[in-house]
Protein backbone atom coordinates (compact mmCIF):
# COMPACT_ATOMS: atom_id res chain seq x y z
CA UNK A 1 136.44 -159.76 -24.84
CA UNK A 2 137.91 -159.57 -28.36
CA UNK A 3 134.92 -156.74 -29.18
CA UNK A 4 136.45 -154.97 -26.32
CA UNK A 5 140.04 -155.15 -27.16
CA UNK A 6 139.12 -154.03 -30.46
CA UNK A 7 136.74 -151.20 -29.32
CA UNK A 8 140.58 -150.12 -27.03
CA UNK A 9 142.50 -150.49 -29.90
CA UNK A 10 140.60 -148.42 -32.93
CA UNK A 11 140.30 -145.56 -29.82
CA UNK A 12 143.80 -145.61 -29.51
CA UNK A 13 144.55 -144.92 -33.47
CA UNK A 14 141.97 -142.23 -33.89
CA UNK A 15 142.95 -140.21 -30.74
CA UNK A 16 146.60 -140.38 -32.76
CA UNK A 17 145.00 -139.48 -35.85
CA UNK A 18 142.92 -136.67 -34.64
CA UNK A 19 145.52 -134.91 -32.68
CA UNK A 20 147.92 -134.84 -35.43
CA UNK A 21 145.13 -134.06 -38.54
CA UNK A 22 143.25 -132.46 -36.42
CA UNK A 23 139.67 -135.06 -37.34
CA UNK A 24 137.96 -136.26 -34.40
CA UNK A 25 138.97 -139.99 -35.21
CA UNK A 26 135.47 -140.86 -36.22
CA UNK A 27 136.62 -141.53 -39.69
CA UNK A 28 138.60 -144.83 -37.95
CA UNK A 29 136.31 -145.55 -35.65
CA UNK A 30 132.84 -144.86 -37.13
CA UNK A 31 133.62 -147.93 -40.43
CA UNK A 32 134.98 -150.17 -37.70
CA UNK A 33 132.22 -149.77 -35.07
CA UNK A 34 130.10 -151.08 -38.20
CA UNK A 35 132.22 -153.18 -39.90
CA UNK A 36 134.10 -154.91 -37.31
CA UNK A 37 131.90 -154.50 -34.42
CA UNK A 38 128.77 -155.43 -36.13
CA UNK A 39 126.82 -152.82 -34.96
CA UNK A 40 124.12 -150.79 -37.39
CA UNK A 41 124.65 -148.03 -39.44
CA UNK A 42 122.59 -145.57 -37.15
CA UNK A 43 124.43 -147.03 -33.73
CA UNK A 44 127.82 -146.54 -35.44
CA UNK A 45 127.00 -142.97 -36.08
CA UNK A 46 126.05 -142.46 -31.97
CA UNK A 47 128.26 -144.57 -30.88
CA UNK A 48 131.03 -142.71 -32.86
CA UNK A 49 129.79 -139.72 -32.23
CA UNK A 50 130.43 -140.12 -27.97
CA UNK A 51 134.05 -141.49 -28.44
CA UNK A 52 134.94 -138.26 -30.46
CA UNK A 53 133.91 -136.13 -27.21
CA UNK A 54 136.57 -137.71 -25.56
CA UNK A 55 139.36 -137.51 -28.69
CA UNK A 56 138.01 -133.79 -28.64
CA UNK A 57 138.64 -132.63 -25.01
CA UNK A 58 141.92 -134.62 -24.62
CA UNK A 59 143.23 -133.63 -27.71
CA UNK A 60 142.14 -129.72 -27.14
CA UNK A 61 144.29 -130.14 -23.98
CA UNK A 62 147.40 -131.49 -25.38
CA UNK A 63 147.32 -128.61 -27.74
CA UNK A 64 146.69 -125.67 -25.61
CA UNK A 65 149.89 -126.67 -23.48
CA UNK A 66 151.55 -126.59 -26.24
CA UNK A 67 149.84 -123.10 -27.07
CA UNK A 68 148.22 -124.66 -30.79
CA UNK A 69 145.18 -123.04 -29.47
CA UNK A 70 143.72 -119.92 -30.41
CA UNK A 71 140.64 -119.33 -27.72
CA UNK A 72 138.14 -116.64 -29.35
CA UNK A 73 138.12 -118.27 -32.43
CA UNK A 74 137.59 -121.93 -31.12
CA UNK A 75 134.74 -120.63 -29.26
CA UNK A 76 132.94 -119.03 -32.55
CA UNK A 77 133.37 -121.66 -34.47
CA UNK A 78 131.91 -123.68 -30.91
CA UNK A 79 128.56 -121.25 -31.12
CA UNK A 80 127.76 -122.31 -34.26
CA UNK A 81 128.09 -125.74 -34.18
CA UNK A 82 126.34 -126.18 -31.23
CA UNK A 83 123.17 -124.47 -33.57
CA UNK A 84 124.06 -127.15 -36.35
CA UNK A 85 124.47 -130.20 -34.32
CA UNK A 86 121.04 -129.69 -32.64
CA UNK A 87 119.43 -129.35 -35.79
CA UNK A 88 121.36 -131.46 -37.13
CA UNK A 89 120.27 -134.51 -34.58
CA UNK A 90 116.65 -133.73 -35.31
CA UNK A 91 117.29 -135.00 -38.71
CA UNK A 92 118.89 -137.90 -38.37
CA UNK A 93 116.06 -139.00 -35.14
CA UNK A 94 113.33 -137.80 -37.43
CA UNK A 95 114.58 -138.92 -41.36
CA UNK A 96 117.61 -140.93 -41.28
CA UNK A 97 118.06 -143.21 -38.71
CA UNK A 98 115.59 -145.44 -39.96
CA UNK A 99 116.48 -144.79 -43.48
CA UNK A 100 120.26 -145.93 -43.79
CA UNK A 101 120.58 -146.71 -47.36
CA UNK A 102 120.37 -142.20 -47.26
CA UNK A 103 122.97 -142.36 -44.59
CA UNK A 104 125.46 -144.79 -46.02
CA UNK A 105 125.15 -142.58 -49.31
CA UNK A 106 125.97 -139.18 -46.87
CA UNK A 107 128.61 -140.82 -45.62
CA UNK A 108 129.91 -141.91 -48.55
CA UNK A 109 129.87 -138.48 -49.66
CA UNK A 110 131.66 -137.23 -46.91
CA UNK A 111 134.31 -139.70 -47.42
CA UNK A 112 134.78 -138.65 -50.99
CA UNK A 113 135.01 -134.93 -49.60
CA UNK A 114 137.90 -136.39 -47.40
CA UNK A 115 139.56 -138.54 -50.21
CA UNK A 116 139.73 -135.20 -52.42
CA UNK A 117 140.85 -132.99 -49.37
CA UNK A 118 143.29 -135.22 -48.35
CA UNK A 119 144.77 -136.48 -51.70
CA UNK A 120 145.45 -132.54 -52.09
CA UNK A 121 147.42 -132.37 -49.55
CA UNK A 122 149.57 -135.36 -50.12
CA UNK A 123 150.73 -134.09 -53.35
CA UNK A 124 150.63 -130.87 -53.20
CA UNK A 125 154.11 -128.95 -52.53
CA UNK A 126 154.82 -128.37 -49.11
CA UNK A 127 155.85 -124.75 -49.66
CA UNK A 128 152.16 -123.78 -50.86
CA UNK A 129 150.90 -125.28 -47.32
CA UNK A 130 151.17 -121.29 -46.48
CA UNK A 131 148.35 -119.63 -43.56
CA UNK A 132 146.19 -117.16 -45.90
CA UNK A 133 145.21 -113.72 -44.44
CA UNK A 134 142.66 -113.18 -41.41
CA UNK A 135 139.67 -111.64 -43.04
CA UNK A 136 137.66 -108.65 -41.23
CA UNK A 137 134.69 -110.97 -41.73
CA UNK A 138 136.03 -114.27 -40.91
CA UNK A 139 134.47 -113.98 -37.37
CA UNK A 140 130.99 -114.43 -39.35
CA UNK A 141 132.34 -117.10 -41.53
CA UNK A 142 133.52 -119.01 -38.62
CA UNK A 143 130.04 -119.36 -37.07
CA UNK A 144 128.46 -120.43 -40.50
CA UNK A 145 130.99 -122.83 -40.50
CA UNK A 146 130.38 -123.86 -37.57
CA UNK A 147 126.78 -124.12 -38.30
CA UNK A 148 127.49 -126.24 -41.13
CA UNK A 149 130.37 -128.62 -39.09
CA UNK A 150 127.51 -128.92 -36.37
CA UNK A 151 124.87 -130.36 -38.95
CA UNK A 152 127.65 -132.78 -40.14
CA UNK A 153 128.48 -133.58 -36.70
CA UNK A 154 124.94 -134.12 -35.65
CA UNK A 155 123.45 -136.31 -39.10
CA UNK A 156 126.78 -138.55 -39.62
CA UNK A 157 128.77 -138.87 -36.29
CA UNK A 158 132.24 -137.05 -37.99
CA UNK A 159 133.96 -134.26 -35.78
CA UNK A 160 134.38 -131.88 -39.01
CA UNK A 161 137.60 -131.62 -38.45
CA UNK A 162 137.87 -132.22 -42.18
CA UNK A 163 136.66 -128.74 -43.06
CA UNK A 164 137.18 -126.92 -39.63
CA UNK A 165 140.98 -126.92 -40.52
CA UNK A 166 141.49 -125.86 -43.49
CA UNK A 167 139.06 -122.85 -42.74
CA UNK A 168 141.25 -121.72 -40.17
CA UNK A 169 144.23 -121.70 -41.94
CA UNK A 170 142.88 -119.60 -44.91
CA UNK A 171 139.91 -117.57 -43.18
CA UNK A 172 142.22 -116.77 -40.00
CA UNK A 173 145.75 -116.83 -40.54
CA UNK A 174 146.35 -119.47 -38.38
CA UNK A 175 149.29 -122.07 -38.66
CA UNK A 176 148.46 -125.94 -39.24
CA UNK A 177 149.56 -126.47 -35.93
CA UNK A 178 147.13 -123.62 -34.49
CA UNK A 179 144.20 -124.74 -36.73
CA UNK A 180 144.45 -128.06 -35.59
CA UNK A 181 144.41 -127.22 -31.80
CA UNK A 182 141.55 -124.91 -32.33
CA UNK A 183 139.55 -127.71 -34.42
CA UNK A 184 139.83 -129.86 -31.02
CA UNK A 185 138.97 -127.24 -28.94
CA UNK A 186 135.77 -125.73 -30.64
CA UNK A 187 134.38 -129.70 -31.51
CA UNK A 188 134.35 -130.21 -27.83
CA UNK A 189 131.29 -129.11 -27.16
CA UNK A 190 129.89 -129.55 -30.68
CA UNK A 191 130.66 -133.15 -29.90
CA UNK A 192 129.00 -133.26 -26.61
CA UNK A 193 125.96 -131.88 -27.23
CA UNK A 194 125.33 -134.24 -30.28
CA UNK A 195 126.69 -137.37 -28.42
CA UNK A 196 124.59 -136.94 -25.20
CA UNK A 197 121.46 -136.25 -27.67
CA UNK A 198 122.32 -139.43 -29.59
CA UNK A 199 122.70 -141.38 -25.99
CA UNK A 200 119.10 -139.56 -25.22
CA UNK A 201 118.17 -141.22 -28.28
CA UNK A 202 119.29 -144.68 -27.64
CA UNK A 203 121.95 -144.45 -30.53
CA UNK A 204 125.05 -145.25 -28.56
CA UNK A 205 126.33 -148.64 -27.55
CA UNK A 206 128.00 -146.77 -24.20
CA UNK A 207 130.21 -149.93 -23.37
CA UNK A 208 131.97 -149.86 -26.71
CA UNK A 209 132.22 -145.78 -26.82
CA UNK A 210 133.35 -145.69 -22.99
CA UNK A 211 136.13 -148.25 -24.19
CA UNK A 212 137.38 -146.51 -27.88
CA UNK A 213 136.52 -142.59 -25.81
CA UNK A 214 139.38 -143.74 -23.08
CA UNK A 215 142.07 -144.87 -26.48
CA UNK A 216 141.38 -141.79 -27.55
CA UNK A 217 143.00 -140.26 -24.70
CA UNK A 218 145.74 -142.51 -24.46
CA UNK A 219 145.92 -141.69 -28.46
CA UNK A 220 145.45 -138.48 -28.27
CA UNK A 221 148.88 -137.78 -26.06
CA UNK A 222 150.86 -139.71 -28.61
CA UNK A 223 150.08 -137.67 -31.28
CA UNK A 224 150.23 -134.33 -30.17
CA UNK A 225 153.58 -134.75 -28.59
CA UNK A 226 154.84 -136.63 -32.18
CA UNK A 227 153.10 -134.56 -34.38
CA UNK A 228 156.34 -132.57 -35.33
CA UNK A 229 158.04 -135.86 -35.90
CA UNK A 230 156.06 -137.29 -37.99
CA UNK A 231 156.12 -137.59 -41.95
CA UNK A 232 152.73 -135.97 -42.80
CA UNK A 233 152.92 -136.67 -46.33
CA UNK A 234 153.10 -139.97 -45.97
CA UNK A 235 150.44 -140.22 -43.42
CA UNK A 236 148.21 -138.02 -45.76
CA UNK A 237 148.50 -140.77 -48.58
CA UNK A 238 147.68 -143.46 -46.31
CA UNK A 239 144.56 -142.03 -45.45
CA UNK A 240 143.62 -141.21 -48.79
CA UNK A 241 143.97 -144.70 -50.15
CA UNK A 242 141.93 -145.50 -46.92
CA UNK A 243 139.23 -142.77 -47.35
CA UNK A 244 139.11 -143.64 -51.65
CA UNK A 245 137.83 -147.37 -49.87
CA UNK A 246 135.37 -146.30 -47.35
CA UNK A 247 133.85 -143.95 -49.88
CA UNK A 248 133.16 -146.08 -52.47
CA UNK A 249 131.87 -148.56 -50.12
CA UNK A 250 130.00 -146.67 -48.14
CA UNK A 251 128.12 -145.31 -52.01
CA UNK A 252 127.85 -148.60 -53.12
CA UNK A 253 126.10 -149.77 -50.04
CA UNK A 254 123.63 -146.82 -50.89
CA UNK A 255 123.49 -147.05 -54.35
CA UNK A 256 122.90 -151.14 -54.41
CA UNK A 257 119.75 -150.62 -52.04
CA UNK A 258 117.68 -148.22 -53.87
């Protein structure tokens, strides 16, 4: 019961988080389906990896109501990741998920990637958080990056929301607010296809990512109808103390076992 009240609450938080950062929430929930929930490193990723589906589509819709979403980009962005995430979940069936020393040391990785991103933010001056200039190639660069958020996606469980962003503030011209919405959107089906493989795969305890995939939507609400209220600063710092943690931990979990 307490597992399940747990699995309710985490959903909850990262639906908030990933409606107003614009992450898929698996950076909450993918250290506490492991750490808290006891399950394995490989199950965490899967299991992860079908609750963000659901802080994907709910979030996407709370956005594009509030017209945060920009359509033909989400759905380049969509093309390639659906090309990375397949490929990307034949390499964690066929290399990693047996081998989770590798994984914990990707993740921790990943994490780091975050800590830096994130720490940037926090402290950088809010007047230089400016939208950059669409580029007459970004249409290309949005499907590599795609490619590339689709492999993440598919090998550690994470939306990609971490990179997906920031590219479409400076590759598109888009506002935070826009880029955000159009993360959600286009890691919708990114997210599907990788969870539904993973389930295929027997990677996904569906009990606990039925129960954190419904608090996401719940989540998800709150935080795109707060998101102009909130102190994102602040909230930015937060995380980055709590992404500086999982990082090292998830590196010296790797780094101890080899």
């Amino acid at each position: 019961m307490l597992e399940h009240i747990i699995s309710l609450l985490v959903g909850i938080l990262a639906g908030g988080l990933g409606s107003i950062l614009g992450v898929g929430g698996g950076v909450v929930m993918l250290p506490v389906s492991e750490h808290l929930l006891g399950l394995n490193t490989s199950m965490a990723v899967g299991t992860t990896l079908f609750a963000v589906m659901f802080t994907a589509m709910t979030g996407a819709l709370a956005h594009y109501s509030q017209g945060n979403v920009q359509i033909k980009n989400a759905l380049m962005l969509a093309a390639g990741g659906l090309l990375g995430v397949i490929s990307g979940s034949y390499v964690f069936n066929r290399y990693l998920s047996q081998n989770t020393l590798w994984l914990s040391m990707l993740l921790g990785f990943l994490f780091l990637i975050m800590t830096y991103r994130m720490g940037r933010e926090a402290l950088a001056n809010e007047k230089s958080d400016l939208a950059g200039q669409p580029s007459k190639y970004s249409f290309l660069i949005l499907i590599l990056v795609g490619i590339i958020i689709g492999l993440i996606t598919g090998i550690a469980g994470l939306g990609g929301g971490f990179l997906m962003v920031p590219a479409m503030i400076w590759l598109t011209g888009a506002t935070p607010f826009q880029a955000v919405g159009t993360t959600l959107l286009a890691m919708f089906p990114i997210a599907a296809v990788g969870a539904f493989t993973k389930l295929s795969q027997g990677y996904v305890d569906l009990p606990v990512a039925l129960l954190m995939g419904t608090g996401t939507i719940v989540g998800t609400q709150i935080g795109a109808r707060t998101i102009h209220l909130i102190n994102q600063r602040l909230f930015r710092m937060i995380f980055t103390i709590l992404f500086c943690f999982l990082a090292i931990n998830y590196l010296y979990i790797g780094l101890s076992g080899l």
